[in-house]
Protein backbone atom coordinates (compact mmCIF):
# COMPACT_ATOMS: atom_id res chain seq x y z
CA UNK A 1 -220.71 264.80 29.44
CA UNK A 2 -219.89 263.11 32.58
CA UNK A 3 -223.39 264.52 34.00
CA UNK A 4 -225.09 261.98 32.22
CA UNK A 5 -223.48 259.17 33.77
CA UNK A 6 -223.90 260.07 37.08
CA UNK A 7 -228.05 261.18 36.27
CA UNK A 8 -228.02 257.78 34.86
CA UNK A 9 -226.66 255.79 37.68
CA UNK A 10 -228.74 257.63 40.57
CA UNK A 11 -231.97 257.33 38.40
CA UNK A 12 -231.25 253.53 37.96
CA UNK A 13 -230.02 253.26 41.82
CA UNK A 14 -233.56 254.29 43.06
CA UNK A 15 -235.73 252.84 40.69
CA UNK A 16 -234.28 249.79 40.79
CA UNK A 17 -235.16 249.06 44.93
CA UNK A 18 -238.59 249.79 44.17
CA UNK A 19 -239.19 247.72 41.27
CA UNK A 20 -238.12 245.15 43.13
CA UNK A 21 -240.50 246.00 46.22
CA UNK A 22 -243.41 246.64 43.24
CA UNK A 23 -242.52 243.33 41.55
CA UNK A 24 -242.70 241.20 44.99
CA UNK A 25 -246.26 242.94 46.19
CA UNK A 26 -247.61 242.20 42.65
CA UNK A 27 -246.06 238.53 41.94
CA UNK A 28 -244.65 239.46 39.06
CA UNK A 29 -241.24 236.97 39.82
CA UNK A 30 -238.97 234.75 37.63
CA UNK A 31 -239.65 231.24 39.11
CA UNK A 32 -237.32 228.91 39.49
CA UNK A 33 -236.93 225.43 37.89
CA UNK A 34 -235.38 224.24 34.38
CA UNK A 35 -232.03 225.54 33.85
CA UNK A 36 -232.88 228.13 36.51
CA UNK A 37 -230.82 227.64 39.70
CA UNK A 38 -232.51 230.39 42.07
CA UNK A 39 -234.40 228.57 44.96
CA UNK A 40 -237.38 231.75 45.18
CA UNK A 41 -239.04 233.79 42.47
CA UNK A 42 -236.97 236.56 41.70
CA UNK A 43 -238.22 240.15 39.84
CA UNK A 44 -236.62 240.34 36.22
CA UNK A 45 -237.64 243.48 35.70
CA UNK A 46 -234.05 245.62 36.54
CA UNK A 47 -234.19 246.44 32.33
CA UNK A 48 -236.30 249.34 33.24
CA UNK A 49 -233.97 250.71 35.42
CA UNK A 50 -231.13 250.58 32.97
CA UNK A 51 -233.41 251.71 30.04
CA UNK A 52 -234.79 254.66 31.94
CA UNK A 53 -231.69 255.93 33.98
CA UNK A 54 -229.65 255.53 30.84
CA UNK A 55 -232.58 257.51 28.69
CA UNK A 56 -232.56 260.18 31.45
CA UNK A 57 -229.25 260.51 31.21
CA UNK A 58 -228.96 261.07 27.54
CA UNK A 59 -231.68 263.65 27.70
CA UNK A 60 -230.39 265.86 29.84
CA UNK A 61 -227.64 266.46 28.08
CA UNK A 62 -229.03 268.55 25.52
CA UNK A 63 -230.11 268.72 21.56
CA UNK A 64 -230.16 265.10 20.10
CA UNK A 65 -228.85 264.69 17.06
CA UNK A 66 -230.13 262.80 14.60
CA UNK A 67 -227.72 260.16 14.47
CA UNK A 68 -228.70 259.63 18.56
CA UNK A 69 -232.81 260.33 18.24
CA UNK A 70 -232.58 257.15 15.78
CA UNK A 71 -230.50 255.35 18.32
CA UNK A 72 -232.68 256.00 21.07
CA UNK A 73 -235.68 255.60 19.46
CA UNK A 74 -234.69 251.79 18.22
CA UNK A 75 -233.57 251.41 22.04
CA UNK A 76 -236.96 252.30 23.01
CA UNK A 77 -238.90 249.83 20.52
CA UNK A 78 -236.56 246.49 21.46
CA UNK A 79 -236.75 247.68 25.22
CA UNK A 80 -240.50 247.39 24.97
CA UNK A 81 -240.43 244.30 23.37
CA UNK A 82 -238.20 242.69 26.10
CA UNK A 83 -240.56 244.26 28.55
CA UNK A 84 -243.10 242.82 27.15
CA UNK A 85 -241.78 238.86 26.66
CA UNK A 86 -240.94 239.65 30.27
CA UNK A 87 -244.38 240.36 31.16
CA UNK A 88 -246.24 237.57 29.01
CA UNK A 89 -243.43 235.74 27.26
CA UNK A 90 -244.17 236.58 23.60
CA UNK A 91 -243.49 233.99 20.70
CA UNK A 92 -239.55 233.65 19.53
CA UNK A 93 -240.60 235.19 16.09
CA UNK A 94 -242.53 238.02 17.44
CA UNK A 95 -239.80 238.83 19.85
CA UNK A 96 -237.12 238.96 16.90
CA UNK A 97 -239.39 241.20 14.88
CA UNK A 98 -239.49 243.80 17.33
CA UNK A 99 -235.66 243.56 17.38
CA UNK A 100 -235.56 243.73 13.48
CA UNK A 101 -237.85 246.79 13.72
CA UNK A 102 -235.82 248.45 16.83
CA UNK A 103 -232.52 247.96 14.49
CA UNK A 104 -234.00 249.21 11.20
CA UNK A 105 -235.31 252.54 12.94
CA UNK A 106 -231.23 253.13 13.91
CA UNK A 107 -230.19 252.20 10.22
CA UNK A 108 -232.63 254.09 8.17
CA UNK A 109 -233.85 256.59 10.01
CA UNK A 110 -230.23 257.32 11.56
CA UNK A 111 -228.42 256.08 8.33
CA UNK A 112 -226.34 253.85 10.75
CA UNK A 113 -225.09 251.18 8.41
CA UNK A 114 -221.80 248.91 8.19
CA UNK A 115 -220.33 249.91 4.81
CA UNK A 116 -216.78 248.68 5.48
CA UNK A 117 -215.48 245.82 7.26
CA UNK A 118 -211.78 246.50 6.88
CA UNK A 119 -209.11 244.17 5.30
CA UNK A 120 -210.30 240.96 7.76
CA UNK A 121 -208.19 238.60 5.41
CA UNK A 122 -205.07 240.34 4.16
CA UNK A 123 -207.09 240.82 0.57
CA UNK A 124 -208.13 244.14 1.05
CA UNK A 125 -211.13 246.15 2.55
CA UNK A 126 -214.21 244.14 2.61
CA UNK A 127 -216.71 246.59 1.00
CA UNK A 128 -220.84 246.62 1.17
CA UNK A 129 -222.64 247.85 -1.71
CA UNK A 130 -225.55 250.06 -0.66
CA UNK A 131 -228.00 247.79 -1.11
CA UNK A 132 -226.90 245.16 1.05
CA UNK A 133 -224.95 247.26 3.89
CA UNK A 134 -228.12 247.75 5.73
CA UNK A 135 -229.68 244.52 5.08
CA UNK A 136 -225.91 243.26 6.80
CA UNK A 137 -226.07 245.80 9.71
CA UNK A 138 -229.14 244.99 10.82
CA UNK A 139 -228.30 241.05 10.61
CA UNK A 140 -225.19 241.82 12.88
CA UNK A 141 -226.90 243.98 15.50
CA UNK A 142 -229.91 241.73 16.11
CA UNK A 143 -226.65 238.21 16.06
CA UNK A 144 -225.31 241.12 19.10
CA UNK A 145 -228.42 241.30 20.75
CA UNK A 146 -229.43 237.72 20.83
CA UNK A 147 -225.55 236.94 21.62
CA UNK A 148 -225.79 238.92 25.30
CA UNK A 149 -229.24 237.55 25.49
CA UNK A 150 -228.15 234.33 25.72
CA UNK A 151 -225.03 235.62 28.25
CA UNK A 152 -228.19 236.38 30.91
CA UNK A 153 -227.46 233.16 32.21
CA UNK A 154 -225.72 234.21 35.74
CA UNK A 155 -225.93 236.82 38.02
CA UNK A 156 -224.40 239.82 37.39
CA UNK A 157 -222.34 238.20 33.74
CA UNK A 158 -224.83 240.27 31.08
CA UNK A 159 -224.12 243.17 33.35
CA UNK A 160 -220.40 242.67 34.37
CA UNK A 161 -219.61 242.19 30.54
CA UNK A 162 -221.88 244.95 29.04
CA UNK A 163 -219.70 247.78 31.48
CA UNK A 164 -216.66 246.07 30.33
CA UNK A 165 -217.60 246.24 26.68
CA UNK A 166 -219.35 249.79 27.37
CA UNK A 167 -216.54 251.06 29.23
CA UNK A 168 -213.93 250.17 26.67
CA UNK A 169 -215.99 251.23 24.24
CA UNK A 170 -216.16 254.78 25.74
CA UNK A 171 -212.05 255.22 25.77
CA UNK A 172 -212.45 254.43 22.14
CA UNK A 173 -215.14 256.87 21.19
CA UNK A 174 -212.60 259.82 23.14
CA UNK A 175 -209.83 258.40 21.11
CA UNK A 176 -211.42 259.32 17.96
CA UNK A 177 -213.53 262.52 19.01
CA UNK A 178 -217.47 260.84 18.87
CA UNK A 179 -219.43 262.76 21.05
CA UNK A 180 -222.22 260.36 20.34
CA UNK A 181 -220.56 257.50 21.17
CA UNK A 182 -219.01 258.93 24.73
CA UNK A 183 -222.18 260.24 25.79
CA UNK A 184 -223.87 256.99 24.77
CA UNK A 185 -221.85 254.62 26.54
CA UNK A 186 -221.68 256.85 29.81
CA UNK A 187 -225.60 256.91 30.26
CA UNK A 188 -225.91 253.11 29.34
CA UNK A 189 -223.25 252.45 31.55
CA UNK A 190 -224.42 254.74 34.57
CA UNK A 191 -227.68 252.98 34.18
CA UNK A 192 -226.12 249.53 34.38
CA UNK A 193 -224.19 250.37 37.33
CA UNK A 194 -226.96 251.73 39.35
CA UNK A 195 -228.39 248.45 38.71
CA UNK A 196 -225.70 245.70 39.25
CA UNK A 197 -225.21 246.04 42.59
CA UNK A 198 -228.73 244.50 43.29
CA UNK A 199 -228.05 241.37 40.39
CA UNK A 200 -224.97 240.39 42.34
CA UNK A 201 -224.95 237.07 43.44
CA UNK A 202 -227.03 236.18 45.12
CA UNK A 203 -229.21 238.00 42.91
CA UNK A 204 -232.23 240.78 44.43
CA UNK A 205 -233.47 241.22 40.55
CA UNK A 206 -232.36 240.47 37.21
CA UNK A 207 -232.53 242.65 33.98
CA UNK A 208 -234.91 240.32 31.88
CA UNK A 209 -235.07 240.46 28.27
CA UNK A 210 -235.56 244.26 28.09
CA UNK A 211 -232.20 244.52 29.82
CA UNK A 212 -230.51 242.09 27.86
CA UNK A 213 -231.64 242.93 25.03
CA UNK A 214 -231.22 246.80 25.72
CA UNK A 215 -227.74 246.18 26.29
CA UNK A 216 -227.32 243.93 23.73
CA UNK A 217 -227.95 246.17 21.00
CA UNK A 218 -226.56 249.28 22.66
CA UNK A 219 -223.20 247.38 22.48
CA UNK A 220 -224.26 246.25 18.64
CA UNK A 221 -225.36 249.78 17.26
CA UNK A 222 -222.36 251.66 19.38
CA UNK A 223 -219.96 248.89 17.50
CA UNK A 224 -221.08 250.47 13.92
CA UNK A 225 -221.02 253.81 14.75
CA UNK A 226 -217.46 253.46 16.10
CA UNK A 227 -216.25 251.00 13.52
CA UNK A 228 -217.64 253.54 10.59
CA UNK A 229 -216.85 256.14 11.90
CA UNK A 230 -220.54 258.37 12.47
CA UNK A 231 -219.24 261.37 14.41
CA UNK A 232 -215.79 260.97 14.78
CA UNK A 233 -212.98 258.75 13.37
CA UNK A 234 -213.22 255.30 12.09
CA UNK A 235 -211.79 253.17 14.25
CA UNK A 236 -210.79 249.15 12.71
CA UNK A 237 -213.61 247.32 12.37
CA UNK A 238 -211.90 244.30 13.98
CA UNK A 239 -211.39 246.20 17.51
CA UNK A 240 -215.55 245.89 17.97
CA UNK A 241 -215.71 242.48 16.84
CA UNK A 242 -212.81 241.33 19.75
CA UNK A 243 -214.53 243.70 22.39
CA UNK A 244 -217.61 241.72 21.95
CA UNK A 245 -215.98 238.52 21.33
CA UNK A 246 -216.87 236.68 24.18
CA UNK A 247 -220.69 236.37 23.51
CA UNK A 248 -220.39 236.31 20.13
CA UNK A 249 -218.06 233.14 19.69
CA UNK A 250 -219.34 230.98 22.37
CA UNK A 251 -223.21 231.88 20.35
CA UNK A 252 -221.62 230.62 17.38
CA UNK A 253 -219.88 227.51 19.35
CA UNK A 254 -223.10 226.56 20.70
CA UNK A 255 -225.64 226.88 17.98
CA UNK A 256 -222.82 224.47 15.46
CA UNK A 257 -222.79 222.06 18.29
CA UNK A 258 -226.95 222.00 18.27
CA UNK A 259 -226.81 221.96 14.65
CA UNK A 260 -224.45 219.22 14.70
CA UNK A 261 -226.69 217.27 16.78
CA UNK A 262 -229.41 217.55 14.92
CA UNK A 263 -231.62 220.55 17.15
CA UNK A 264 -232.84 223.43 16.98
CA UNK A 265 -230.33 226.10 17.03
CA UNK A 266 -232.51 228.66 19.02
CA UNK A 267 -233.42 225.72 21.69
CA UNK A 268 -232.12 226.39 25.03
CA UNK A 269 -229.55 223.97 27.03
CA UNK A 270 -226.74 223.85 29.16
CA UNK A 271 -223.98 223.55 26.68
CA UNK A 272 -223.08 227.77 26.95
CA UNK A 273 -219.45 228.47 28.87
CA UNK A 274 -221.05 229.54 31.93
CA UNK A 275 -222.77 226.69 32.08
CA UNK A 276 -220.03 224.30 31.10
CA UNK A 277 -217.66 226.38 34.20
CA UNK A 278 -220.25 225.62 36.38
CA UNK A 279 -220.33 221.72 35.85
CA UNK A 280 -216.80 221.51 36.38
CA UNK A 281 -217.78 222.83 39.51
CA UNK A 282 -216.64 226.39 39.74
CA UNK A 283 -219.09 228.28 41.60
CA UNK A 284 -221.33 230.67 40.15
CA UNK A 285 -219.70 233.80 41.48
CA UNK A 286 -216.20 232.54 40.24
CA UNK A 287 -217.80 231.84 36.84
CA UNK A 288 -219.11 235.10 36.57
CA UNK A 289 -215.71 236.27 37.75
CA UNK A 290 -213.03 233.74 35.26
CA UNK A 291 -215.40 235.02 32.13
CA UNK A 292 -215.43 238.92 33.19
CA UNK A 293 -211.77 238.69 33.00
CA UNK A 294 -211.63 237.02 29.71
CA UNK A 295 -214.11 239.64 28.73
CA UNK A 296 -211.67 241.87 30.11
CA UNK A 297 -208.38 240.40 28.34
CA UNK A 298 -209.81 241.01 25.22
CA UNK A 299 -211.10 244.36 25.43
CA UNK A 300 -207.43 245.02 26.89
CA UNK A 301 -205.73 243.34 23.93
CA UNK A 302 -208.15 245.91 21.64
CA UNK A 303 -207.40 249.05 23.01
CA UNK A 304 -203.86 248.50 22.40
CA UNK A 305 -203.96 247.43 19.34
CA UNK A 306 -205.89 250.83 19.09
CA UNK A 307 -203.14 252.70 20.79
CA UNK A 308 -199.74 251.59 21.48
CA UNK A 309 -199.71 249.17 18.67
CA UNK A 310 -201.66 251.48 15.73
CA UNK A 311 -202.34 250.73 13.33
CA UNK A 312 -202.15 247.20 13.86
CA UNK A 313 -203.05 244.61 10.70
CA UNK A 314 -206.57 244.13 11.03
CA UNK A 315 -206.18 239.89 9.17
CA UNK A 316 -203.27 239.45 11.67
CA UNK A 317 -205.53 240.37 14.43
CA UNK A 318 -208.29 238.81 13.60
CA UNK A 319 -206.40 235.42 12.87
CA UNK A 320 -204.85 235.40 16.33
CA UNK A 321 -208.07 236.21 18.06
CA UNK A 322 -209.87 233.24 15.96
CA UNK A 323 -206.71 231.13 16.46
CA UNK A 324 -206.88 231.57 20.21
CA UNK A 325 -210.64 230.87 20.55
CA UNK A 326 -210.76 227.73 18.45
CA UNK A 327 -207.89 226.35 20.76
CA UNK A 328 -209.69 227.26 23.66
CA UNK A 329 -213.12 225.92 22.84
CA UNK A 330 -211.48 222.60 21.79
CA UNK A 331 -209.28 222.39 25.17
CA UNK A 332 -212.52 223.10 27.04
CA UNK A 333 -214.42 220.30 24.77
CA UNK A 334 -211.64 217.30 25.16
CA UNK A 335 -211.62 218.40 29.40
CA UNK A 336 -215.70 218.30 29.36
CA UNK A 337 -215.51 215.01 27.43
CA UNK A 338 -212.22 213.02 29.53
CA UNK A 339 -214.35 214.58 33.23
CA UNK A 340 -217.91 212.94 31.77
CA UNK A 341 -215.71 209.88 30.85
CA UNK A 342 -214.36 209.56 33.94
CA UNK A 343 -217.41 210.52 36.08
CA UNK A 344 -219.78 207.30 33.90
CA UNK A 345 -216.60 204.91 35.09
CA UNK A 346 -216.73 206.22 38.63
CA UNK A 347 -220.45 205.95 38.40
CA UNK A 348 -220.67 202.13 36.65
């Protein structure tokens, strides 16, 4: 299985120098200004090279099985969409609907679907009927893939966070014996790390939308197979949902606070936590650094509640986890509000 990592990362290593030499003859660059903070254009086209290295690598492994033909086939429609918006920036609806049609190919085609969401708050199991389990699944995958979409906000964080996230989900999948799931998150992840070493700061290309989103709903569609156990053992639902916790709560932190004010929920702003870490003035590499480690924490505090500490109540778990993250967002809310305070005196 391991040959498909390393297929992965040396496809992705060499494509990814020459898309960026093919981007820069052909002016296909990400300009700055806005929100953007890079000074030239920059190629956002290193998606390919994840997308491709990580499909090479998953092909040479041998017979697909269903389960990873439906997989690989949604990967292949949302990657084209995000290739696409990268190339002509396609309308917000149009964009979703490819990632609605990407996710539905895994579900019904693959029968992927999220039947069982474990006892979340000490009541017993949370059970889907068949009718709405896929309806659900798809729901949650596409909230993942918009979730590390809106993480592509620094060099190097989408990428840093999916290998953590890929990574931890790989010592979960040998765990419980899913040779989809291994062989899956060793491909992705060669093809991200062929890749990152160009989208360190100060970034040479970025992944774009077919990256993000790539990676976004690898991590979402790997999540249900692992958590419902397709090809192996079940693990607890609630070990996905803390892996990917980091995107996922500060997406749901900003789009109350834009509610709350009255805006769109999809508009874009500065109010994300790599944003907010940056104007308290930690530098962008730190940033990327201080929320790779939190990343990191978590995905720590899941595997051993997978291993040392199994099996490990699921509501208790998942109380601690939203405990600690309200806390945290609120700390981070009443320091933002006391330095903005502070910096309108020093200013008046």
């Amino acid at each position: 299985m391991l040959v498909s990592f390393f297929i992965a990362v040396i496809a992705s290593t060499l494509l990814t120098p020459c898309l960026i030499r093919w981007a820069h003859s052909r002016g296909i660059l990400d300009q700055p200004g806005g929100r953007k903070k890079h000074s030239t254009g920059i190629p956002r086209l290193g998606g390919i090279a994840i997308f491709l290295g990580a499909s090479l690598g998953i092909l040479c492994v041998g017979t697909l099985s269903r389960e990873m033909a439906a997989i690989l086939t949604g990967g292949f429609l949302i990657w084209l969409t995000g290739v696409i918006d990268d190339g002509m920036e396609i309308r917000p609806a149009v964009k979703l609907m490819g990632q609605v049609l990407g996710v539905s190919i895994a579900v019904f085609w693959g029968d992927i679907h999220i039947v069982n969401l474990g006892n979340l708050f000490g009541g017993g199991n949370v059970v889907f009927s068949a009718s709405y389990s896929e309806f659900f699944t798809i729901f949650a995958v596409v909230g993942v893939i918009n979730a590390v979409n809106m993480l592509d906000g620094l060099d190097a964080l989408a990428a840093g966070f999916g290998l953590i996230a890929l990574f931890s989900f790989l010592a979960l999948g040998i765990g419980c014996g899913n040779e989809t799931v291994v062989i899956y998150c060793l491909a992705v992840g060669g093809g991200v790390v062929g890749f990152i070493r160009y989208n360190i700061h100060p970034a040479k290309i970025f992944m774009g939308d077919s990256g993000s989103l790539f990676l976004g709903y690898s991590l979402g569609i790997i999540a249900v197979v692992l958590s419902q156990g397709y090809g192996g053992k079940p693990i607890q639902p609630i070990l996905p949902l803390i892996i990917l916790g980091v995107p996922i709560i500060d997406t749901l932190v900003v789009m109350f606070r834009r509610i709350a004010k009255g805006k769109n929920p999809l508009s874009p702003d500065r109010t994300h936590l790599h944003y907010i870490f940056q104007d308290f003035g930690i530098p962008h590499p730190l940033t990327v650094v201080v929320i790779c480690l939190i990343a990191f924490f978590w995905c720590g505090v899941a595997l051993l509640c997978a291993t040392l500490l199994s099996p490990f109540p699921q509501h208790v778990l998942f109380f601690c986890f939203l405990s600690v993250c309200i806390v945290s967002y609120l700390c981070i809310g009443w320091v933002r509000s006391k330095s903005t305070l502070l910096w309108d005196r020093m200013q008046g």
